[in-house]
N, C-alpha and C. Protein backbone atom coordinates (compact mmCIF):
# COMPACT_ATOMS: atom_id res chain seq x y z
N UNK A 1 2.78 -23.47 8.98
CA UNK A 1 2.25 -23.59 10.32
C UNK A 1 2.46 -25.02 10.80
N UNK A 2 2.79 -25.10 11.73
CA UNK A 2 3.36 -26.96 12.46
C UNK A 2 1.90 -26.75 13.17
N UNK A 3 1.82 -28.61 12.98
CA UNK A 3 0.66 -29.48 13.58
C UNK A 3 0.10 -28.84 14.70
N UNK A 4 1.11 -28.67 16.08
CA UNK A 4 0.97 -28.25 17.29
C UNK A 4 -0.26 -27.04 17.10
N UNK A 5 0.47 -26.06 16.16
CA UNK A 5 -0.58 -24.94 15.83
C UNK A 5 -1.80 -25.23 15.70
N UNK A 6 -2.14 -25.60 14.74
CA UNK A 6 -2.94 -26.35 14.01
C UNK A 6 -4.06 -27.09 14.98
N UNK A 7 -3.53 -27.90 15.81
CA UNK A 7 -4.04 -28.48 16.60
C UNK A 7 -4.76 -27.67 17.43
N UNK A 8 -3.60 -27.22 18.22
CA UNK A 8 -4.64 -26.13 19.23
C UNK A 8 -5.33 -25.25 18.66
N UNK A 9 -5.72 -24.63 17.44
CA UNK A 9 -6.57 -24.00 16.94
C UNK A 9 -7.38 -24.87 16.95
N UNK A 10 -7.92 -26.19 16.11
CA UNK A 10 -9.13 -27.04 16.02
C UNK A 10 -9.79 -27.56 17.04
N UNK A 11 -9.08 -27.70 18.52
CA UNK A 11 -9.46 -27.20 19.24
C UNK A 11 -10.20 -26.81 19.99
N UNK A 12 -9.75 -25.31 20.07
CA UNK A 12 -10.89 -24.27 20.43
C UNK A 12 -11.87 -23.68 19.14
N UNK A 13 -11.89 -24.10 17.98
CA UNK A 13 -13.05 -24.41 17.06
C UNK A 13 -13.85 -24.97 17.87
N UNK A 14 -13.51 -26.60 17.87
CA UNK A 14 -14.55 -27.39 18.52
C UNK A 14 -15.50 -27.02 19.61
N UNK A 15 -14.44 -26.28 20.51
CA UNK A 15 -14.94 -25.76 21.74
C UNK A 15 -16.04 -24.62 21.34
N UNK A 16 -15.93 -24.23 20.26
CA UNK A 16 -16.62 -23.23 20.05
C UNK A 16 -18.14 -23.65 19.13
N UNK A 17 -17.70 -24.85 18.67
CA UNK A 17 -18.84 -25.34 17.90
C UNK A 17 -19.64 -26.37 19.26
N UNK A 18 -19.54 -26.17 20.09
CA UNK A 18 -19.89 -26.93 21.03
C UNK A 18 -21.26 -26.48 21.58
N UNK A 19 -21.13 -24.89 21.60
CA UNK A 19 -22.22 -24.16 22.14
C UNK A 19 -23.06 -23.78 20.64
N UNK A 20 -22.78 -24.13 19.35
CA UNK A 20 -23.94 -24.32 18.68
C UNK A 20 -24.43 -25.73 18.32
N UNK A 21 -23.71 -26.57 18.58
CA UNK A 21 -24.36 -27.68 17.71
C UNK A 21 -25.64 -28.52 18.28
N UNK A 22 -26.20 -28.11 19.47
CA UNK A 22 -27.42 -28.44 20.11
C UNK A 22 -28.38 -27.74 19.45
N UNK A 23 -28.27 -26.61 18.86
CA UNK A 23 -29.07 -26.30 17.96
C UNK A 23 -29.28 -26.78 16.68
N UNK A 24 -28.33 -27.39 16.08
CA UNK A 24 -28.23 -27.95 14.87
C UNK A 24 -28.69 -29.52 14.55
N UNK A 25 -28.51 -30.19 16.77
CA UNK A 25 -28.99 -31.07 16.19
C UNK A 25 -30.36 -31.28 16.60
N UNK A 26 -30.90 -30.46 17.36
CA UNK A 26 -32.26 -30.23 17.10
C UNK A 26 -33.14 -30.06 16.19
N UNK A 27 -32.53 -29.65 14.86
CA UNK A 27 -33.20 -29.77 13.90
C UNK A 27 -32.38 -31.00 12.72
N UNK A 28 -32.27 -32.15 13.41
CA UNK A 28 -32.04 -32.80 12.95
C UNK A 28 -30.07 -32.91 11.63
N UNK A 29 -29.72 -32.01 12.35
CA UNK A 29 -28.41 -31.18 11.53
C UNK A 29 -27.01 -31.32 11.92
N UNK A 30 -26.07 -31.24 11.48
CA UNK A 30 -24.81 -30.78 12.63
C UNK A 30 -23.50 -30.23 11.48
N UNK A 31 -22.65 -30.39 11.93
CA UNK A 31 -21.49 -29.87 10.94
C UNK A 31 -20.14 -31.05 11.54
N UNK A 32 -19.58 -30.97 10.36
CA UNK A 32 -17.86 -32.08 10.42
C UNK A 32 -16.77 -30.84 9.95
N UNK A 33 -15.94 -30.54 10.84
CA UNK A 33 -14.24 -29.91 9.94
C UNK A 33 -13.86 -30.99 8.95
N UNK A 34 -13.56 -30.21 8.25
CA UNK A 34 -13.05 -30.70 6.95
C UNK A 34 -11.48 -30.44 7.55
N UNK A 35 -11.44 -29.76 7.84
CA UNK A 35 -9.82 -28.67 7.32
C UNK A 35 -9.45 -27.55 7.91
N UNK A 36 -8.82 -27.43 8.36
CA UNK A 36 -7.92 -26.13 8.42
C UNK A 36 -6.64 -25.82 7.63
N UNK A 37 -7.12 -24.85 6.56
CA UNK A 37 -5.89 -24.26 5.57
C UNK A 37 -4.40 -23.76 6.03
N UNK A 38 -3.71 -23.74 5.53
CA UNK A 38 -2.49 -22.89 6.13
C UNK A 38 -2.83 -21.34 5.95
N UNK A 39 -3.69 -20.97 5.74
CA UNK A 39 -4.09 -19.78 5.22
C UNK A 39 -5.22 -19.24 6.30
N UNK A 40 -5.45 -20.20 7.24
CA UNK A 40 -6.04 -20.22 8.13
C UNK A 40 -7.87 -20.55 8.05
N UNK A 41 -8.08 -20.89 6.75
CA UNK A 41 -9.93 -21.12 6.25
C UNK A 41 -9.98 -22.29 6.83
N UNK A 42 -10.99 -22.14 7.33
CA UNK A 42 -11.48 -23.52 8.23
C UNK A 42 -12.47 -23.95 7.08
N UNK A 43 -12.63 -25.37 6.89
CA UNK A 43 -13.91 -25.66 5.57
C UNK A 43 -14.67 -27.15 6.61
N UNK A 44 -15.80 -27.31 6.23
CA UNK A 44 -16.99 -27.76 7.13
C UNK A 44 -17.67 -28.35 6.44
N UNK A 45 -17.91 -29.49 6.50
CA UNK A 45 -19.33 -30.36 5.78
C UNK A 45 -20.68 -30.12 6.28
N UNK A 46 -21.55 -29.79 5.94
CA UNK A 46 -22.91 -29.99 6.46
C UNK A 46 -23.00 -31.42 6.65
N UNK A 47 -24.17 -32.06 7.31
CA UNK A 47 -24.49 -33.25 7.75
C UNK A 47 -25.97 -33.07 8.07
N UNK A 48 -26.72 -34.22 7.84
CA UNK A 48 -28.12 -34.59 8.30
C UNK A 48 -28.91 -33.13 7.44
N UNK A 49 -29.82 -32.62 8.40
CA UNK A 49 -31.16 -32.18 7.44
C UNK A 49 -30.34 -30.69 7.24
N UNK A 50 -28.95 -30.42 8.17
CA UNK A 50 -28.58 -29.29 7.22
C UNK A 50 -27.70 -29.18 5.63
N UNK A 51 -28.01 -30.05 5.49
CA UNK A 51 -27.19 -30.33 3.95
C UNK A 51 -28.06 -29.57 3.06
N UNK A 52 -29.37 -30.20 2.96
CA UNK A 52 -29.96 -29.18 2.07
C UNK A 52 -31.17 -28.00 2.59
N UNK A 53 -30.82 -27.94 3.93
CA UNK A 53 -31.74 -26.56 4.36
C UNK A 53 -31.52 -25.42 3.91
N UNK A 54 -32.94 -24.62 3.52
CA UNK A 54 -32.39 -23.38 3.02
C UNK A 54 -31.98 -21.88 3.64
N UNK A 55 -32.13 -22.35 4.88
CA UNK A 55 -31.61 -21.41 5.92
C UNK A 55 -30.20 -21.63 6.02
N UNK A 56 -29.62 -22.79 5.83
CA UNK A 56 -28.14 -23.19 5.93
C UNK A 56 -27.38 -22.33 5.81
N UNK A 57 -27.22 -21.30 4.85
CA UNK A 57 -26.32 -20.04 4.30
C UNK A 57 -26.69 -19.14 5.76
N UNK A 58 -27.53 -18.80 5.96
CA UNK A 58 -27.82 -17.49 7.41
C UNK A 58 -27.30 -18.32 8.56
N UNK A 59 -27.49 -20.03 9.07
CA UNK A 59 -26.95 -20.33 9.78
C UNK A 59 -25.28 -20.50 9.92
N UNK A 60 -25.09 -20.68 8.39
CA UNK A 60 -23.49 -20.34 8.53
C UNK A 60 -22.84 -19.21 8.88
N UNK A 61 -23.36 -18.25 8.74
CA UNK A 61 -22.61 -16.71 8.56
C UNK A 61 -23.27 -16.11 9.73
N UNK A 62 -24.33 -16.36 10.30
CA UNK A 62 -24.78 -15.91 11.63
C UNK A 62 -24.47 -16.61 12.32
N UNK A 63 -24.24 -17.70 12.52
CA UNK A 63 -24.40 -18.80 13.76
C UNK A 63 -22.94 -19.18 13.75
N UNK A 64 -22.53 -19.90 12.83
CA UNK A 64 -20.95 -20.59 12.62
C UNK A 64 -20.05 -20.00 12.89
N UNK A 65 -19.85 -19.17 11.33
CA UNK A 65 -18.72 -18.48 11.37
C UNK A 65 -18.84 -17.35 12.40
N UNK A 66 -19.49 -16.59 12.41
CA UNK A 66 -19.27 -15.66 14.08
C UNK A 66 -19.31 -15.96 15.23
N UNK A 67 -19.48 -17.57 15.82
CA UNK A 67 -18.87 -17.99 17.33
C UNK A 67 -17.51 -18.19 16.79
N UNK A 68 -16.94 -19.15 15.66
CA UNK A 68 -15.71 -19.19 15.05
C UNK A 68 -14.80 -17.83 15.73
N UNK A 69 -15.49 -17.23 14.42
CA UNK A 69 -14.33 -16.25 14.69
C UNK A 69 -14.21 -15.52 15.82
N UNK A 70 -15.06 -14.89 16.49
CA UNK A 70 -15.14 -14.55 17.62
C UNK A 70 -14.49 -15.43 18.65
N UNK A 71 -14.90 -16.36 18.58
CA UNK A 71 -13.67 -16.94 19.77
C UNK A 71 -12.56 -18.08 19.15
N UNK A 72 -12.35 -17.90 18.31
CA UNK A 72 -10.90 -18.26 17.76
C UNK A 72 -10.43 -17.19 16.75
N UNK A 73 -10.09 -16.15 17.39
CA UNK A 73 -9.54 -15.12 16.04
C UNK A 73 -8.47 -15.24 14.89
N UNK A 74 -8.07 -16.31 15.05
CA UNK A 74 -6.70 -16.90 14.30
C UNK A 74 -7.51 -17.38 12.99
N UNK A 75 -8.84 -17.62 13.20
CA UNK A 75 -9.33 -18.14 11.76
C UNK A 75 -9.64 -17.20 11.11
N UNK A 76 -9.16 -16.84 9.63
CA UNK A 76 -9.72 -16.00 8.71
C UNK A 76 -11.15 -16.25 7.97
N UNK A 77 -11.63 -17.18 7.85
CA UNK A 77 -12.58 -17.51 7.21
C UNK A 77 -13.03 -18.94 7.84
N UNK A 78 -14.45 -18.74 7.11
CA UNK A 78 -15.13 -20.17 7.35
C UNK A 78 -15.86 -20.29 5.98
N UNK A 79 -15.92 -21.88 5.38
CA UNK A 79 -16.65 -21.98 4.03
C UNK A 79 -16.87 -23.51 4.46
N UNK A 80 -18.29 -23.32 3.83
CA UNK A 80 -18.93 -24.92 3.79
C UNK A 80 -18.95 -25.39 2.61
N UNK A 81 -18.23 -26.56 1.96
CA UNK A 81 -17.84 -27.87 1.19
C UNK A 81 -19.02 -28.54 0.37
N UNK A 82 -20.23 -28.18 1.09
CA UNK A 82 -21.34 -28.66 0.36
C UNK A 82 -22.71 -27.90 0.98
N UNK A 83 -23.48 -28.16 1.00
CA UNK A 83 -25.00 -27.92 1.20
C UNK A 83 -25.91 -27.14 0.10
N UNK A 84 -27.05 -26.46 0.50
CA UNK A 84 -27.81 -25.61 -0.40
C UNK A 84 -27.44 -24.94 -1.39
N UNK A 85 -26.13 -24.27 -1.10
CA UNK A 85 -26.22 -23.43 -1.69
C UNK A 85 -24.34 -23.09 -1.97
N UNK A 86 -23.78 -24.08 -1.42
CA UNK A 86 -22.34 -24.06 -1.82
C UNK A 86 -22.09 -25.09 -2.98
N UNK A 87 -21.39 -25.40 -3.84
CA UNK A 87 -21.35 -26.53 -4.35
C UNK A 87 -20.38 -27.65 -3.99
């Protein structure tokens, strides 16, 4: 996959992490891209009090990854790099 790709996918990630991360940083939280795979897995650092919250896992898979994918369908996956419950 060339940069260009790449690019405009991260993107409309962003754009998409845009309309959650007022929630995240309301509770003191937010998220960083790590990456986008050639395989298309997007990977994500937790940051601030969501690193070790234990809701972190339901906010990923309810909240994250389904604005993700939903409005960038090109991503196959989403996985977080660290927090609660990833290692």
């Amino acid at each position: 996959m060339n940069t260009t790709t790449k690019d405009t996918i991260l993107a409309q990630v962003e754009e998409a992490l845009a309309t959650i991360r007022p929630h995240l940083k309301t509770d003191g939280g937010d998220i960083e891209i790590v990456e986008l795979t050639d395989d298309m897995i997007l990977r994500f650092k937790w940051l601030g009090n969501c690193e070790t919250c234990s809701m972190s896992t339901m906010t990923m898979k309810g909240g994250i990854e389904h604005t993700i994918k939903t409005n960038v369908p090109a991503v196959k996956s989403v996985e977080a790099v660290n927090g609660f419950f990833v290692d």
